[in-house]
C-alpha atoms as a PDB file:
ATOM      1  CA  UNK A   1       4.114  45.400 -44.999  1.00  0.00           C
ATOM      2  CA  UNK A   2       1.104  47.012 -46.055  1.00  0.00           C
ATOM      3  CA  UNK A   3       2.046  50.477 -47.428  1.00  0.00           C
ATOM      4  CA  UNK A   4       0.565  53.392 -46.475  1.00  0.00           C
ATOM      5  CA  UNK A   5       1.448  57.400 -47.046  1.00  0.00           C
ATOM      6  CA  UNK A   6       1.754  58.543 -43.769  1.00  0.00           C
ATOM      7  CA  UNK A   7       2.909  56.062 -40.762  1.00  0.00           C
ATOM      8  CA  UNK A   8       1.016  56.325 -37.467  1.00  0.00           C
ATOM      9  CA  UNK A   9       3.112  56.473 -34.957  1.00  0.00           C
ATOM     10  CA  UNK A  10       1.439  56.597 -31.058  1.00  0.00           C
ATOM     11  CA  UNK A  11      -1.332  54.299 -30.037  1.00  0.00           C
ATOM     12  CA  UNK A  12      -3.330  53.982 -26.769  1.00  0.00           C
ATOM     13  CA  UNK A  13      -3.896  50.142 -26.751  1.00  0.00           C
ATOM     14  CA  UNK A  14      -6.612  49.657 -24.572  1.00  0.00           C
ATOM     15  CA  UNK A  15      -6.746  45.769 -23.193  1.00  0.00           C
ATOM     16  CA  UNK A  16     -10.049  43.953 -21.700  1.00  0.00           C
ATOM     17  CA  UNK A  17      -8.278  41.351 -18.929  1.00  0.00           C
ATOM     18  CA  UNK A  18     -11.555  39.254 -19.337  1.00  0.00           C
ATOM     19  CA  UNK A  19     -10.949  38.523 -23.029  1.00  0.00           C
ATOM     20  CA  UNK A  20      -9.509  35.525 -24.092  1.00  0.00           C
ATOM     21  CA  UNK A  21      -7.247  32.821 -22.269  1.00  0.00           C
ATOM     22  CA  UNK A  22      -4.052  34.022 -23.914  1.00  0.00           C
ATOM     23  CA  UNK A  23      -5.154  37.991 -24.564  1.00  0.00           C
ATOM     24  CA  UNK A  24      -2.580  39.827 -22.843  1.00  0.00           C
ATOM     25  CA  UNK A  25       0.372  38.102 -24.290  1.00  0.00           C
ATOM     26  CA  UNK A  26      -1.190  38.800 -27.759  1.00  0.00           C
ATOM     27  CA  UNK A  27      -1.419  42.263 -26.833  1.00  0.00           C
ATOM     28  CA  UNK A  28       1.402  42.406 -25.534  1.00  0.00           C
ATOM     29  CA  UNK A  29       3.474  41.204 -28.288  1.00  0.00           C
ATOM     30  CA  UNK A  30       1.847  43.678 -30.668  1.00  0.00           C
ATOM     31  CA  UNK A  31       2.950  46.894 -28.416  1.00  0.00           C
ATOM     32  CA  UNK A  32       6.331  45.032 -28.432  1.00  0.00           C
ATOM     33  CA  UNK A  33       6.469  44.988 -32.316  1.00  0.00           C
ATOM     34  CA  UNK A  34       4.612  49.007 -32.288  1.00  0.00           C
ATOM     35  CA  UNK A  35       7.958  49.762 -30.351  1.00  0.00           C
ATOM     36  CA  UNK A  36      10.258  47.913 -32.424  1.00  0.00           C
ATOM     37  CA  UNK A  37       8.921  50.246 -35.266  1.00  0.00           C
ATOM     38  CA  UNK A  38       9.299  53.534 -33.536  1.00  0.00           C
ATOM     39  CA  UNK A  39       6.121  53.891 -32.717  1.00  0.00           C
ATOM     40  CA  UNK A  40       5.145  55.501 -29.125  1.00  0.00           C
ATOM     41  CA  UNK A  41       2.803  52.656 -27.325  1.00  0.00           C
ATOM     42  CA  UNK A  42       0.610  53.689 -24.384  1.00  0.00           C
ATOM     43  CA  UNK A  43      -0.914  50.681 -22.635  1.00  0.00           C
ATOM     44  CA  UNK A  44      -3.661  50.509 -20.737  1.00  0.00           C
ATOM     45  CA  UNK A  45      -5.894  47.441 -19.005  1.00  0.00           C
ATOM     46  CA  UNK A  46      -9.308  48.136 -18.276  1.00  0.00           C
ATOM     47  CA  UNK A  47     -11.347  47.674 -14.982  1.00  0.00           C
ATOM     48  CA  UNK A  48     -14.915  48.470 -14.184  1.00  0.00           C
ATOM     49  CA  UNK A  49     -15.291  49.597 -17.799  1.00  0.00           C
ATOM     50  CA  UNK A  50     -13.140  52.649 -16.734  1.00  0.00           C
ATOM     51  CA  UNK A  51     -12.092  54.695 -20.166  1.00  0.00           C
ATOM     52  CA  UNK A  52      -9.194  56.868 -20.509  1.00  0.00           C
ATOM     53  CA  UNK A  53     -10.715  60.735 -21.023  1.00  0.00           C
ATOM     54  CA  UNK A  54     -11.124  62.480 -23.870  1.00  0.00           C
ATOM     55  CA  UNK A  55      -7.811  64.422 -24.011  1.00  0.00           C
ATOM     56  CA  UNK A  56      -5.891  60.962 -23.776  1.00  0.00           C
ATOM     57  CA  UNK A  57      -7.724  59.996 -27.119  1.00  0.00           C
ATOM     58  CA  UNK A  58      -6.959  63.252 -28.683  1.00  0.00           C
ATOM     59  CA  UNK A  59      -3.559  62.889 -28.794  1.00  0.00           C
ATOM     60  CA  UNK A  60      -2.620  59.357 -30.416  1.00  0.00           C
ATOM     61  CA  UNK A  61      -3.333  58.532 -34.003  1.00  0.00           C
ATOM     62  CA  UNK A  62      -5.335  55.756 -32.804  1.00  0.00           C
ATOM     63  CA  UNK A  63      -7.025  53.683 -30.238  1.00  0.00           C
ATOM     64  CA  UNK A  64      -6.204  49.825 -30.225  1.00  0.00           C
ATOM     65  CA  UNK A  65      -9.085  47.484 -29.033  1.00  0.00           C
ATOM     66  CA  UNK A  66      -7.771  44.421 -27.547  1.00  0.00           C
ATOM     67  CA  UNK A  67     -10.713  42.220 -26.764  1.00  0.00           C
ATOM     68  CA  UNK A  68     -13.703  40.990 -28.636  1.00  0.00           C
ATOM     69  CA  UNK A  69     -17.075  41.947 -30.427  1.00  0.00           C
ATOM     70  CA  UNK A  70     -18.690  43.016 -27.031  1.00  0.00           C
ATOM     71  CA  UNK A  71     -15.436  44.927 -25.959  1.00  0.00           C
ATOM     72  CA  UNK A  72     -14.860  46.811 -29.458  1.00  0.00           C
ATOM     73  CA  UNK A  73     -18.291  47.657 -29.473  1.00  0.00           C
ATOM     74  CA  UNK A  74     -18.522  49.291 -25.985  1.00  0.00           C
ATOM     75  CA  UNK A  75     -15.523  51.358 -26.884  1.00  0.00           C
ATOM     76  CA  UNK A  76     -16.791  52.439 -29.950  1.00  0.00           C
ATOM     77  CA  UNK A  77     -19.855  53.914 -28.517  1.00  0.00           C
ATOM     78  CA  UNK A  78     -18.289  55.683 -26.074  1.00  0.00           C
ATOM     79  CA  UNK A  79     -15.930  57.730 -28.042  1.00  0.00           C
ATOM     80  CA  UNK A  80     -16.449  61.104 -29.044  1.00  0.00           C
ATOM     81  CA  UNK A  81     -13.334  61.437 -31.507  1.00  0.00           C
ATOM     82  CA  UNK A  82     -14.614  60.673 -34.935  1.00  0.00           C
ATOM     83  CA  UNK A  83     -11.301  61.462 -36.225  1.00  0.00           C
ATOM     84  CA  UNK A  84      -9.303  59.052 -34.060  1.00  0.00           C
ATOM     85  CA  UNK A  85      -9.358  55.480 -35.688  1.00  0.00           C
ATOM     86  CA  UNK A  86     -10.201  52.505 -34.385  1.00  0.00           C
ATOM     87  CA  UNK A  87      -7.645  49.407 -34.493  1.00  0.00           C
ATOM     88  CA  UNK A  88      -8.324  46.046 -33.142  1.00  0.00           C
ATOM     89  CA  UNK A  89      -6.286  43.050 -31.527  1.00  0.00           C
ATOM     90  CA  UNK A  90      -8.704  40.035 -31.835  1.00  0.00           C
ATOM     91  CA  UNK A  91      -8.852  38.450 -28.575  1.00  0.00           C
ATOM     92  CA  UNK A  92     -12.432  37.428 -28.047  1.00  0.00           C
ATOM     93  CA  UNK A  93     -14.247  34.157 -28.353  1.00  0.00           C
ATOM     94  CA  UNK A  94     -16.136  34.596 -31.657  1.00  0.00           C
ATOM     95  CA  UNK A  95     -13.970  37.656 -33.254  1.00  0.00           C
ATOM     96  CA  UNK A  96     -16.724  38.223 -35.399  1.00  0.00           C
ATOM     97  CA  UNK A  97     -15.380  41.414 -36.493  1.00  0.00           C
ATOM     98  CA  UNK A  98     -12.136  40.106 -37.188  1.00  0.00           C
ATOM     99  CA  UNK A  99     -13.234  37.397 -39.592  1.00  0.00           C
ATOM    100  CA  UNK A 100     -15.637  40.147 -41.176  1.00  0.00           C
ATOM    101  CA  UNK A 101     -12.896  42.686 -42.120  1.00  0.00           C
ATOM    102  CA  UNK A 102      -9.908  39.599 -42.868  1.00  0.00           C
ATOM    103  CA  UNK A 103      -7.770  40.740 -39.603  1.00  0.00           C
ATOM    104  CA  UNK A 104      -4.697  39.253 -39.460  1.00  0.00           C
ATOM    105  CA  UNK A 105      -3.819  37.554 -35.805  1.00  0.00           C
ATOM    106  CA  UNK A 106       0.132  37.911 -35.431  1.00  0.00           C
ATOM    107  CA  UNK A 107       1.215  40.138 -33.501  1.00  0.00           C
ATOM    108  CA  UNK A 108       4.193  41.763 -36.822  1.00  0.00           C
ATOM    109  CA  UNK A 109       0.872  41.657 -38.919  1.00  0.00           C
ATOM    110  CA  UNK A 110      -1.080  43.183 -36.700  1.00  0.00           C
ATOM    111  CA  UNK A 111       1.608  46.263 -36.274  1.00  0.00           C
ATOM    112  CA  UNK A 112       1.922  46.503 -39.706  1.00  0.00           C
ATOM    113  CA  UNK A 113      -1.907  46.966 -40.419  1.00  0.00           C
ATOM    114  CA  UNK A 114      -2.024  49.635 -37.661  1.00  0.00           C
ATOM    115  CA  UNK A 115       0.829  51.610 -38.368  1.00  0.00           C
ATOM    116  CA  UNK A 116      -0.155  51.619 -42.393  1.00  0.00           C
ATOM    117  CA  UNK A 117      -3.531  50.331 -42.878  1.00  0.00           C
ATOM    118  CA  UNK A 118      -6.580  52.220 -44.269  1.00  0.00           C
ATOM    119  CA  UNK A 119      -8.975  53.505 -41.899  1.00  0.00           C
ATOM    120  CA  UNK A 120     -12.572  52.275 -43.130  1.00  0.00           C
ATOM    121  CA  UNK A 121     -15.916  54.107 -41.889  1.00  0.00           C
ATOM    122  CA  UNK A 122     -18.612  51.802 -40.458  1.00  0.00           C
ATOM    123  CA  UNK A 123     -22.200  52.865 -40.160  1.00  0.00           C
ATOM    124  CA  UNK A 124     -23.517  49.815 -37.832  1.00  0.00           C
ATOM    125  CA  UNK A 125     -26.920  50.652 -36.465  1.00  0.00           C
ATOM    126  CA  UNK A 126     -28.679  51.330 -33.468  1.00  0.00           C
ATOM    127  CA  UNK A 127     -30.704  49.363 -30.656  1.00  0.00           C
ATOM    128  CA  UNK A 128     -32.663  51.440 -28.477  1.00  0.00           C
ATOM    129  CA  UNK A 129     -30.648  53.907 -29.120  1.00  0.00           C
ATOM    130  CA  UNK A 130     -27.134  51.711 -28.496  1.00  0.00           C
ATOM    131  CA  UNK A 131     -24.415  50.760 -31.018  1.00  0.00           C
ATOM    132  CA  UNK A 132     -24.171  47.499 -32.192  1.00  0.00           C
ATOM    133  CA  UNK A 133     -21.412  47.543 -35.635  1.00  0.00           C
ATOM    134  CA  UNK A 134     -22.264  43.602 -36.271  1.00  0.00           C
ATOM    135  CA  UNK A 135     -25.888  42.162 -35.106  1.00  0.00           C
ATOM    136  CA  UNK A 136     -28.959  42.539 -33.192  1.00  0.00           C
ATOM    137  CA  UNK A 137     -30.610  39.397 -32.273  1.00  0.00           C
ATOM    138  CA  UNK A 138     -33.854  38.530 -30.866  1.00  0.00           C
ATOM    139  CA  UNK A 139     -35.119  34.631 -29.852  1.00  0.00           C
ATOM    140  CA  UNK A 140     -32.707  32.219 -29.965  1.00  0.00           C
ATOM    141  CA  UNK A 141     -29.516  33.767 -29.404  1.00  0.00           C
ATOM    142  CA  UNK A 142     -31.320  36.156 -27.103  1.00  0.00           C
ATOM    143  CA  UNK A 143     -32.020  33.552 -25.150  1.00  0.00           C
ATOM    144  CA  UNK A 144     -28.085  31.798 -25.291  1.00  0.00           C
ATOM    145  CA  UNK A 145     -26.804  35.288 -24.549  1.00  0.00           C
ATOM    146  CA  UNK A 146     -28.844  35.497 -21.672  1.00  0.00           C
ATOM    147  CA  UNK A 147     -27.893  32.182 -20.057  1.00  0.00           C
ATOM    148  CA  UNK A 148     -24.026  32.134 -20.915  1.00  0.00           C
ATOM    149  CA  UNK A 149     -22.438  32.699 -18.067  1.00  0.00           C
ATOM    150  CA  UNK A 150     -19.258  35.242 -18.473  1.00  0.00           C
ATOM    151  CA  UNK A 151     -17.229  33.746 -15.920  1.00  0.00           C
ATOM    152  CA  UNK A 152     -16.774  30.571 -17.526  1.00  0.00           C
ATOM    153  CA  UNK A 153     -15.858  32.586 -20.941  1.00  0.00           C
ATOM    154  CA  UNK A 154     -12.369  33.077 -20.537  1.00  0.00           C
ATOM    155  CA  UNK A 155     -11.639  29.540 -19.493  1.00  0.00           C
ATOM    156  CA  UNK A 156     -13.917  27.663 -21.648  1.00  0.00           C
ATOM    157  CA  UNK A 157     -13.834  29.457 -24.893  1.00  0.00           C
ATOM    158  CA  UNK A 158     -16.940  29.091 -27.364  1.00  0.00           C
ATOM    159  CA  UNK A 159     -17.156  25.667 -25.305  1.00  0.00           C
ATOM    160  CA  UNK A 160     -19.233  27.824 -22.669  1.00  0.00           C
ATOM    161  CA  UNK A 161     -21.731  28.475 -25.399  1.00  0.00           C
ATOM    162  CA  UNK A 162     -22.402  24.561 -25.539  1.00  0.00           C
ATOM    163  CA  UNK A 163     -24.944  24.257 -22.158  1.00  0.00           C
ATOM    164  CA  UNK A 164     -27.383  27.726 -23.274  1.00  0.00           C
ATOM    165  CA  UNK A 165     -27.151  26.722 -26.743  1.00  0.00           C
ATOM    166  CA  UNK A 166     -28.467  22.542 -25.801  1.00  0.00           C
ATOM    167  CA  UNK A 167     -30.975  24.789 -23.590  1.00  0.00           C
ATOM    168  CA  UNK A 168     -32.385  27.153 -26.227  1.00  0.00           C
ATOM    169  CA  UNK A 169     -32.594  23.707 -28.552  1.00  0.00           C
ATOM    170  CA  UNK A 170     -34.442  21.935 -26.295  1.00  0.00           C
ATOM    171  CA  UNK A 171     -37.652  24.505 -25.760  1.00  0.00           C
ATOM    172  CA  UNK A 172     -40.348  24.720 -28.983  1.00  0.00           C
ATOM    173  CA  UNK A 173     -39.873  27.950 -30.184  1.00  0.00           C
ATOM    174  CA  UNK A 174     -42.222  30.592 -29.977  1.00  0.00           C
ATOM    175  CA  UNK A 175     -43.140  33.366 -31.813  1.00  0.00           C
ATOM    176  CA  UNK A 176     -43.007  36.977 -31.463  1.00  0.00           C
ATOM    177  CA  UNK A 177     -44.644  40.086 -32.778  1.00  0.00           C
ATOM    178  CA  UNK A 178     -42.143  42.073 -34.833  1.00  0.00           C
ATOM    179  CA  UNK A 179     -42.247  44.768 -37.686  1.00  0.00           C
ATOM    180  CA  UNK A 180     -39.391  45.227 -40.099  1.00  0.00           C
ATOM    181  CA  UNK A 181     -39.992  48.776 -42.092  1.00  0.00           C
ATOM    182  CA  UNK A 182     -43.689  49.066 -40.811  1.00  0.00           C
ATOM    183  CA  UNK A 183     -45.235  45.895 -42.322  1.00  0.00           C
ATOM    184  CA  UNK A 184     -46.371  43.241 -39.380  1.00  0.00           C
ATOM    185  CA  UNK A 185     -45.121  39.493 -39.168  1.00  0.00           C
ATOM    186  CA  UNK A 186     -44.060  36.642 -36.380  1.00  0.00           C
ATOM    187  CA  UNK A 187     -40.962  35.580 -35.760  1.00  0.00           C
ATOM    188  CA  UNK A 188     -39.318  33.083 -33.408  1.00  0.00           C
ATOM    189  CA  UNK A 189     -35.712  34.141 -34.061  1.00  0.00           C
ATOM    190  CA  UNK A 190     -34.794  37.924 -35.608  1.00  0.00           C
ATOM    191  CA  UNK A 191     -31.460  39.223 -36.726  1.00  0.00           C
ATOM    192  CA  UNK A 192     -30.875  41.897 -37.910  1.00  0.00           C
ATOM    193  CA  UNK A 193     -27.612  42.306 -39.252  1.00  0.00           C
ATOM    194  CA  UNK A 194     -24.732  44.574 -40.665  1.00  0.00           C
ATOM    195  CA  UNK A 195     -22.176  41.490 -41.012  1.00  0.00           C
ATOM    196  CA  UNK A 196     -21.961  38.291 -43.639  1.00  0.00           C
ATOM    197  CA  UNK A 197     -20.671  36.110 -40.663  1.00  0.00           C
ATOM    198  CA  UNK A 198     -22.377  34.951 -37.170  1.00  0.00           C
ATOM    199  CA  UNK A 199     -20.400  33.731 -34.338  1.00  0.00           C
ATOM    200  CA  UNK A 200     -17.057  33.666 -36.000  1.00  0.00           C
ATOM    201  CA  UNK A 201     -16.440  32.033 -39.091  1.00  0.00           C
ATOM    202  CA  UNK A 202     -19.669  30.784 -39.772  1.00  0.00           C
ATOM    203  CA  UNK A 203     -21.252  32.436 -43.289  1.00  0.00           C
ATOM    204  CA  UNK A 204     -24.796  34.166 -42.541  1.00  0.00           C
ATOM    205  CA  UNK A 205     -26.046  35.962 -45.745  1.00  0.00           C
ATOM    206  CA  UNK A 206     -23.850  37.313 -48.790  1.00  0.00           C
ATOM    207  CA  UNK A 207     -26.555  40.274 -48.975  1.00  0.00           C
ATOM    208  CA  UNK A 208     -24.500  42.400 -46.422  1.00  0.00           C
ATOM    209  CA  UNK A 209     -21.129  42.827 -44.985  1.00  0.00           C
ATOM    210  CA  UNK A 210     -19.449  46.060 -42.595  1.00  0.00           C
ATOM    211  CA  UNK A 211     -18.513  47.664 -45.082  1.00  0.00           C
ATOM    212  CA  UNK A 212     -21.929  48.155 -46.966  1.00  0.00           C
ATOM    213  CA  UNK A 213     -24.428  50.042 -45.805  1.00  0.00           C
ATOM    214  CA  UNK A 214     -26.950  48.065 -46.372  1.00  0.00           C
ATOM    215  CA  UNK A 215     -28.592  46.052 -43.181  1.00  0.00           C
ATOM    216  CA  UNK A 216     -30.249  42.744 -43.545  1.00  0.00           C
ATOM    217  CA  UNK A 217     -33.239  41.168 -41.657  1.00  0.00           C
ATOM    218  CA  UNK A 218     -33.119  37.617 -41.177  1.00  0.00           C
ATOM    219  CA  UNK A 219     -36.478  36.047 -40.227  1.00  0.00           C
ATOM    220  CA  UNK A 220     -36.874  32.886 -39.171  1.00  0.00           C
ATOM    221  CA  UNK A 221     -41.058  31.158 -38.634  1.00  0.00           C
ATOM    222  CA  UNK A 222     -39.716  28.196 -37.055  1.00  0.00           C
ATOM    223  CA  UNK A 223     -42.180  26.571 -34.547  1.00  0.00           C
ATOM    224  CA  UNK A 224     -40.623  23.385 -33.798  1.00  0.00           C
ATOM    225  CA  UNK A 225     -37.345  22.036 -32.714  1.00  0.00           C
ATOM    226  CA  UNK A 226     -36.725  19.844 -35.308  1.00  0.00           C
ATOM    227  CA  UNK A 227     -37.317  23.440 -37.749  1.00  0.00           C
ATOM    228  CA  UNK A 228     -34.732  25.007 -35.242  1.00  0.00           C
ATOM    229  CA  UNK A 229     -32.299  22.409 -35.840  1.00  0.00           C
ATOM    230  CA  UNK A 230     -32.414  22.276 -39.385  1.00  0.00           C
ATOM    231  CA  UNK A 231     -31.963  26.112 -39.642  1.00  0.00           C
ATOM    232  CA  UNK A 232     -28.612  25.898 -37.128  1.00  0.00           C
ATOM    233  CA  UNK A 233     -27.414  22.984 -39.449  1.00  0.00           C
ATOM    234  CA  UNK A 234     -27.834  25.088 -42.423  1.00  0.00           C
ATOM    235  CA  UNK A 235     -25.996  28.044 -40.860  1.00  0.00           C
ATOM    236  CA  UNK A 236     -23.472  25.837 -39.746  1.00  0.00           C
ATOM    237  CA  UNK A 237     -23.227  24.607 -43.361  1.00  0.00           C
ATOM    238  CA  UNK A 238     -23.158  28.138 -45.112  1.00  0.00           C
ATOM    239  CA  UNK A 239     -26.444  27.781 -46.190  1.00  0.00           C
ATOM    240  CA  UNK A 240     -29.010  29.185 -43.332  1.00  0.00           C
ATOM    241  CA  UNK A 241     -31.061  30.411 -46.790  1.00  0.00           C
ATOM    242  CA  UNK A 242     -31.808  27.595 -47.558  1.00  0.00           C
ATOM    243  CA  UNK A 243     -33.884  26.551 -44.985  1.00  0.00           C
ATOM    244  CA  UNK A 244     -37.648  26.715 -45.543  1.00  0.00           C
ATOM    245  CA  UNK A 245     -38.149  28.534 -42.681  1.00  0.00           C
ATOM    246  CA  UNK A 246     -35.898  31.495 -43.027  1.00  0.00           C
ATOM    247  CA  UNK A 247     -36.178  34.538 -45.053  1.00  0.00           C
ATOM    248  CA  UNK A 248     -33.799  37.215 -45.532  1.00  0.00           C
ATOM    249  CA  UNK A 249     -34.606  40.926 -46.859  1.00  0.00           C
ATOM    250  CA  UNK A 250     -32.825  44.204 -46.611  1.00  0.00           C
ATOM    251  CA  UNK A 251     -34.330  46.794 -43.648  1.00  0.00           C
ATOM    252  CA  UNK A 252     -34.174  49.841 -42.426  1.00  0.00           C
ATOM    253  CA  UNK A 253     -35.719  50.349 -39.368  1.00  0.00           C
ATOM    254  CA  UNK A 254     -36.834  47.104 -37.604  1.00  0.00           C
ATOM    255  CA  UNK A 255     -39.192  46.749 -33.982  1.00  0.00           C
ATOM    256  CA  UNK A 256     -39.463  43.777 -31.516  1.00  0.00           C
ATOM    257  CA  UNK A 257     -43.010  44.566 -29.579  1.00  0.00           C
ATOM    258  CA  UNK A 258     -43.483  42.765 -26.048  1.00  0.00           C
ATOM    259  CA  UNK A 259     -42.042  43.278 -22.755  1.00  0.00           C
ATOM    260  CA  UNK A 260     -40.613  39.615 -21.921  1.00  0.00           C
ATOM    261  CA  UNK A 261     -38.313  39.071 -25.307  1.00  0.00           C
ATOM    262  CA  UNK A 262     -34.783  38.066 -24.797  1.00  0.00           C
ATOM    263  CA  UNK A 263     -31.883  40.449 -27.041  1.00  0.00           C
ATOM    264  CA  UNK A 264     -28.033  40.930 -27.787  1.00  0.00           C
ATOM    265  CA  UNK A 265     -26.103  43.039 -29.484  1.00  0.00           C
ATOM    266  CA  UNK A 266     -22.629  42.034 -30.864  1.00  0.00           C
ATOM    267  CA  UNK A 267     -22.753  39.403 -28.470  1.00  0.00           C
ATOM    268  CA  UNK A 268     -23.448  41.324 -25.197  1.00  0.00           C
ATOM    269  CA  UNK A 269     -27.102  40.735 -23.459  1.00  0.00           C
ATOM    270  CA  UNK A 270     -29.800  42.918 -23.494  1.00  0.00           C
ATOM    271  CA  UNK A 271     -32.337  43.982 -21.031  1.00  0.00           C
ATOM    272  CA  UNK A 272     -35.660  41.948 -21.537  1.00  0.00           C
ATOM    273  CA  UNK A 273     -38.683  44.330 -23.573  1.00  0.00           C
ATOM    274  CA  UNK A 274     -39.292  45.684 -27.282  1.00  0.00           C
ATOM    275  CA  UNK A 275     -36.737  46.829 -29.300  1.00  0.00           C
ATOM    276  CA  UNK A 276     -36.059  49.422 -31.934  1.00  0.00           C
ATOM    277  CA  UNK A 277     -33.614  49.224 -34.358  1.00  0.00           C
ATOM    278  CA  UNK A 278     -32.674  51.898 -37.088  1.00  0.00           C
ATOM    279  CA  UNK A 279     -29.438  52.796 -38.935  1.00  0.00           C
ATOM    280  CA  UNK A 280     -26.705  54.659 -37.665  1.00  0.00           C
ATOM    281  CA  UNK A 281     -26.350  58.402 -39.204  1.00  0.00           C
ATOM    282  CA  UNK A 282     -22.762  58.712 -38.002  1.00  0.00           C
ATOM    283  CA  UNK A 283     -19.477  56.318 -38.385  1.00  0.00           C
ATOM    284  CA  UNK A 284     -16.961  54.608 -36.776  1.00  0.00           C
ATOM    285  CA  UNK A 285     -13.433  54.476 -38.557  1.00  0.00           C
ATOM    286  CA  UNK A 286     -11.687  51.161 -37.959  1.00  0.00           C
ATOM    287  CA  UNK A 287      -8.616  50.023 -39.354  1.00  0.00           C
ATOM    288  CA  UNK A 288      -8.858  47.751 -41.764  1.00  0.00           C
ATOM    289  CA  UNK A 289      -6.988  45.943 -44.573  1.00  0.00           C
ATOM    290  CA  UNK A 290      -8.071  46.921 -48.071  1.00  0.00           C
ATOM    291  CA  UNK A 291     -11.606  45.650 -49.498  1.00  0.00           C
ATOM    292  CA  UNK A 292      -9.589  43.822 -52.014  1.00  0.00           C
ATOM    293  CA  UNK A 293      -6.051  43.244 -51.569  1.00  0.00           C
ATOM    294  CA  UNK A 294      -3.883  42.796 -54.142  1.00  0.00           C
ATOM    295  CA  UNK A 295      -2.987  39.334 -54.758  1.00  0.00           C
ATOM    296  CA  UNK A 296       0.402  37.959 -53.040  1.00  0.00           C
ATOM    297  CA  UNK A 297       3.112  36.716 -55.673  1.00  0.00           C
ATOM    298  CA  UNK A 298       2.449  32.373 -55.740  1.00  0.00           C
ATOM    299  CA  UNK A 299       6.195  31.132 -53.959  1.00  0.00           C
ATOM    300  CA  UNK A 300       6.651  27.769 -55.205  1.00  0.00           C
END
């Protein structure tokens, strides 16, 4: 159990029925464990991205997240109680967040960390004026955002990413005007990121993570496919870097200029145009388990 001085004990567990194949019975299990240790469990499954008022927030110690990056992030935005924590059942297809801040995925873990865990505050950044507490991306996985198709999600898994992302491959990139802190470049693909991982376990940069402040650009000049392909193989490898292509530099305020560009953020699609993204001035608490956990005693 993962100590902590004062117990929470009511949570609003708020559950998106379009996230993952076995999501409910995950969430379901953790407000079964909640119970079993005396906490009071309020559960609620969302439609039409309905969201339970203010007042209902107000008075639980914290508002469970059961769905994925898109999900969490929607939530996030939306609600106006600082104070109230966020906790998180990972039940998306990449669960970058999860992987990000080590989230455990059983359902006695999971109770544990949310009853006692530390409550860590995330900046993120903003899009146009939207959240996003992992990634912005412009170009390539603009464009496999914008041709997944959310229906086959659920069923399919990160296997519905396979058709868009063979599509994106397949066209030459092209570039795109850009400027990251006022100076002017090109770039085919932009992120701009808060998070050391992309699309689940895969390692993107070690110059950031969610809980630094600092945000990282990564530009990539890539004009063919074969330079495309290298760069996924790198990422896919640990070692994006490395490609020749590719460069990676801290930012602070970042613009994507043009009308027609394809954008996500934390996974969810963007309306086509320019974008402008800046760090966030407020924070998001999110329950978390500690930066650097104390090491387990070896059983032999």
């Amino acid at each position: 159990m993962i100590e902590g001085a004062c117990p929470r004990q009511r949570f609003l567990i708020l559950h998106n029925p379009a996230a993952g194949r076995n999501g409910i019975g995950r969430a379901r299990d953790v407000a079964e464990e909640l119970t079993k240790r005396g906490a009071q469990v309020t559960f609620v499954e969302l439609a039409n991205g309905t969201m339970p008022d203010q007042a209902t927030v107000a008075v639980h110690d914290a508002v469970v997240i059961s769905g994925g990056d898109g999900t969490i992030r929607a939530i996030a935005e939306r609600l106006t109680r600082p104070d109230v924590p966020i906790g998180v059942i990972p039940n998306g297809t990449g669960n970058v967040l999860a992987e990000e801040l080590a989230l455990p995925t059983k359902a006695s873990e999971i109770a544990d960390l949310l009853m006692h865990g530390p409550a860590h505050p995330i900046k993120g950044a903003l899009v146009n004026g939207l959240l996003f507490l992992l990634m912005f991306g412009a170009g390539f996985d603009g464009d496999v955002t914008a041709e997944l198709s959310r229906a086959w999600v659920p069923i399919l898994g990160k296997l519905a990413y396979a058709g868009p992302i063979l599509r994106a491959l397949l066209r030459r990139p092209h570039l795109f005007d850009i400027t990251i802190d006022g100076q002017a470049s090109r770039t085919s693909w932009l992120l701009i990121s808060n998070a050391a991982h992309y699309g689940g376990r895969f390692r993107l940069t070690d110059r950031t993570s969610m809980r630094d402040e600092a945000l990282v650009a990564i530009i990539s000049r890539a004009t063919t496919r074969r330079q495309r392909l290298v760069e996924l193989l790198g990422l896919l490898a640990g070692r994006l870097s490395a490609a020749p292509t590719i460069e990676i530099r801290t930012v602070t305020r970042a613009e994507v200029l043009g009308p027609h560009n394809a954008g996500q953020c934390d996974g969810e699609p963007l309306p086509p145009g320019s974008y402008d993204v800046r760090r966030r001035e407020d924070e998001t608490l999110i329950i978390a388990p500690p930066a650097n956990p104390p090491c387990r005693p070896r059983r032999d």
